[in-house]
C-alpha atoms as a PDB file:
ATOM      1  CA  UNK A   1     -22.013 -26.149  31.772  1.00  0.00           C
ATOM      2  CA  UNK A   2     -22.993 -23.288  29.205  1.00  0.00           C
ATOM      3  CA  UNK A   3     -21.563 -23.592  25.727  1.00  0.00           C
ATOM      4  CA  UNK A   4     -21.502 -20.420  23.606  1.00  0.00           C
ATOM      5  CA  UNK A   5     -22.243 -21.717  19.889  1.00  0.00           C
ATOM      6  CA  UNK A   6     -19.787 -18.568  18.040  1.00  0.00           C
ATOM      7  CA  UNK A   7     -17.228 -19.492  20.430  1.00  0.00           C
ATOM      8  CA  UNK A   8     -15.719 -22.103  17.637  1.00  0.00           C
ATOM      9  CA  UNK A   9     -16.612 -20.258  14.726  1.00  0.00           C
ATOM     10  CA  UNK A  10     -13.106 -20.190  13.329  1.00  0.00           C
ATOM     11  CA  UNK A  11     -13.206 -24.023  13.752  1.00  0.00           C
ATOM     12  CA  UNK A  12     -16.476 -24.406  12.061  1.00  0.00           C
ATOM     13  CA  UNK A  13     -15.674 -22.429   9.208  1.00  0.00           C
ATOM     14  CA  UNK A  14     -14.132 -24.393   6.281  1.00  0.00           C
ATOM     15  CA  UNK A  15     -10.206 -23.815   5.634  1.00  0.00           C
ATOM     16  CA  UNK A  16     -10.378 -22.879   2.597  1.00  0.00           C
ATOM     17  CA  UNK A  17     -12.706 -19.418   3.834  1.00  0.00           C
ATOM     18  CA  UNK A  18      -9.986 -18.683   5.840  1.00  0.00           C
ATOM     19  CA  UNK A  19      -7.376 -19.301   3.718  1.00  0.00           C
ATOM     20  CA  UNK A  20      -9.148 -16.402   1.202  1.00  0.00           C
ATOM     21  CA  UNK A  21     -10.400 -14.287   3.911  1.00  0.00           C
ATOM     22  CA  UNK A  22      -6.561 -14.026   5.103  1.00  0.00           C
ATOM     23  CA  UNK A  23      -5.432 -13.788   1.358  1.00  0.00           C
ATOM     24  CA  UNK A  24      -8.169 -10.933   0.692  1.00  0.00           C
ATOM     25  CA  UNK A  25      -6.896  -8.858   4.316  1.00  0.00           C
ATOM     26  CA  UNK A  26      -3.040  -9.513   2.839  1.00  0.00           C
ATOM     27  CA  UNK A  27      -3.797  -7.816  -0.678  1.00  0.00           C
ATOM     28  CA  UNK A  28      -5.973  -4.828   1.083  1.00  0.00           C
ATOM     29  CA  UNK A  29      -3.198  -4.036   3.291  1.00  0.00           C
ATOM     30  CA  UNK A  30      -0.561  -4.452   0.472  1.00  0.00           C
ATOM     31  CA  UNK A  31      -3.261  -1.828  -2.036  1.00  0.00           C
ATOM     32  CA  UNK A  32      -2.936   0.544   1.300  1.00  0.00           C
ATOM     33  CA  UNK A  33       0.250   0.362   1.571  1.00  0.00           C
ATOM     34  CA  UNK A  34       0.787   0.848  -1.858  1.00  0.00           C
ATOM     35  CA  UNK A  35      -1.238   3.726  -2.443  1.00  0.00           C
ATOM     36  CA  UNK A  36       0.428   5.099   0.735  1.00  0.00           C
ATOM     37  CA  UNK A  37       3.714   4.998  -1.127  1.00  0.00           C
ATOM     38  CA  UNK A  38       2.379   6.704  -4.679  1.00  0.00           C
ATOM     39  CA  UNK A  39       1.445   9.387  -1.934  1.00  0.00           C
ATOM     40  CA  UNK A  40       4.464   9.978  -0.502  1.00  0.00           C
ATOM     41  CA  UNK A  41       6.907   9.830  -3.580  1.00  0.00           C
ATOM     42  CA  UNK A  42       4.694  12.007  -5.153  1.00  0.00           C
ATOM     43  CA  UNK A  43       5.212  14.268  -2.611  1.00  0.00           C
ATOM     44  CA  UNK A  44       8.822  13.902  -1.959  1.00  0.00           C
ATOM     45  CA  UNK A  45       9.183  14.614  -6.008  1.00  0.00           C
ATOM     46  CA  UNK A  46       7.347  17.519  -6.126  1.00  0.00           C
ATOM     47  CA  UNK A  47       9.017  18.856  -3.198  1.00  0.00           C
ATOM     48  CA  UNK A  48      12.871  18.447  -4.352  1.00  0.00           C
ATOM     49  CA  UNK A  49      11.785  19.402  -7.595  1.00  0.00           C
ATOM     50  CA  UNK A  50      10.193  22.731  -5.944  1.00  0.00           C
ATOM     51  CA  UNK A  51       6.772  21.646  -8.280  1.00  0.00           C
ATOM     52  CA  UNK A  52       3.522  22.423  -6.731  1.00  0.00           C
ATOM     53  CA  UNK A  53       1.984  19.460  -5.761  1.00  0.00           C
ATOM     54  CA  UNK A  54      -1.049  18.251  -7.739  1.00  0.00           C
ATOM     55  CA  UNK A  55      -3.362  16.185  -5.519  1.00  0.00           C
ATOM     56  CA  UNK A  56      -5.331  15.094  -8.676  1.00  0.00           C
ATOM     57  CA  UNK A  57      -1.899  13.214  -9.827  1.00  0.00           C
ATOM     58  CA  UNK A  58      -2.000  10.813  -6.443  1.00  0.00           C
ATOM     59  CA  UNK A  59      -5.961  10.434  -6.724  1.00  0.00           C
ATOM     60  CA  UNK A  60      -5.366   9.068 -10.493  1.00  0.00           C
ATOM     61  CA  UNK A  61      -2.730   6.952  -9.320  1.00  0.00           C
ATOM     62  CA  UNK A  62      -5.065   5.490  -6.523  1.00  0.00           C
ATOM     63  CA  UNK A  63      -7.917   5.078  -8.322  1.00  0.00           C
ATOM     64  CA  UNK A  64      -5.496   2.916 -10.851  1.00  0.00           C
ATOM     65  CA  UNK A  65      -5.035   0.664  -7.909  1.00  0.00           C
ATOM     66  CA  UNK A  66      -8.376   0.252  -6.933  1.00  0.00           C
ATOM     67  CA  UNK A  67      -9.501  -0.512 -10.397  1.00  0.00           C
ATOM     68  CA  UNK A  68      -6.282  -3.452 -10.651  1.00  0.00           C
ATOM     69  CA  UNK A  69      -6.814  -4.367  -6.912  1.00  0.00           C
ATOM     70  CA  UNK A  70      -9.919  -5.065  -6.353  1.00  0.00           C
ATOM     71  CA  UNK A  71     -11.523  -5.635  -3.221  1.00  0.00           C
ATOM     72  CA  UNK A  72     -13.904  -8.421  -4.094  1.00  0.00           C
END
């Protein structure tokens, strides 16, 4: 019978890998998410406020959470 070696990886790897590989994809998803929000209250501001919207103002924002949410 043929045996693929990859086809336990996940069992091979140690638990504590996974544990921080699934902690790191939780935190990039919540950073997208959040910078997904800063977007869109930005833009519901400007717009009831009739403001033209600055697209600089969201880019600052984001680059706040990159720089406090890193990926590595």
């Amino acid at each position: 019978m043929y045996h693929h070696s990859s086809l336990h990886l996940y069992q091979k790897l140690p638990q504590r890998f996974l544990i921080m590989t699934n902690n790191n994809l939780e935190m990039l998803t919540a950073r997208e998410q959040l910078m997904e929000d800063i977007d869109c209250i930005i833009d519901e501001y400007f717009q009831e406020y009739g403001i033209t919207n600055d697209p600089e103002l969201v880019k600052v924002l984001c680059d706040a959470v990159i720089k406090n949410f890193p990926t590595n």
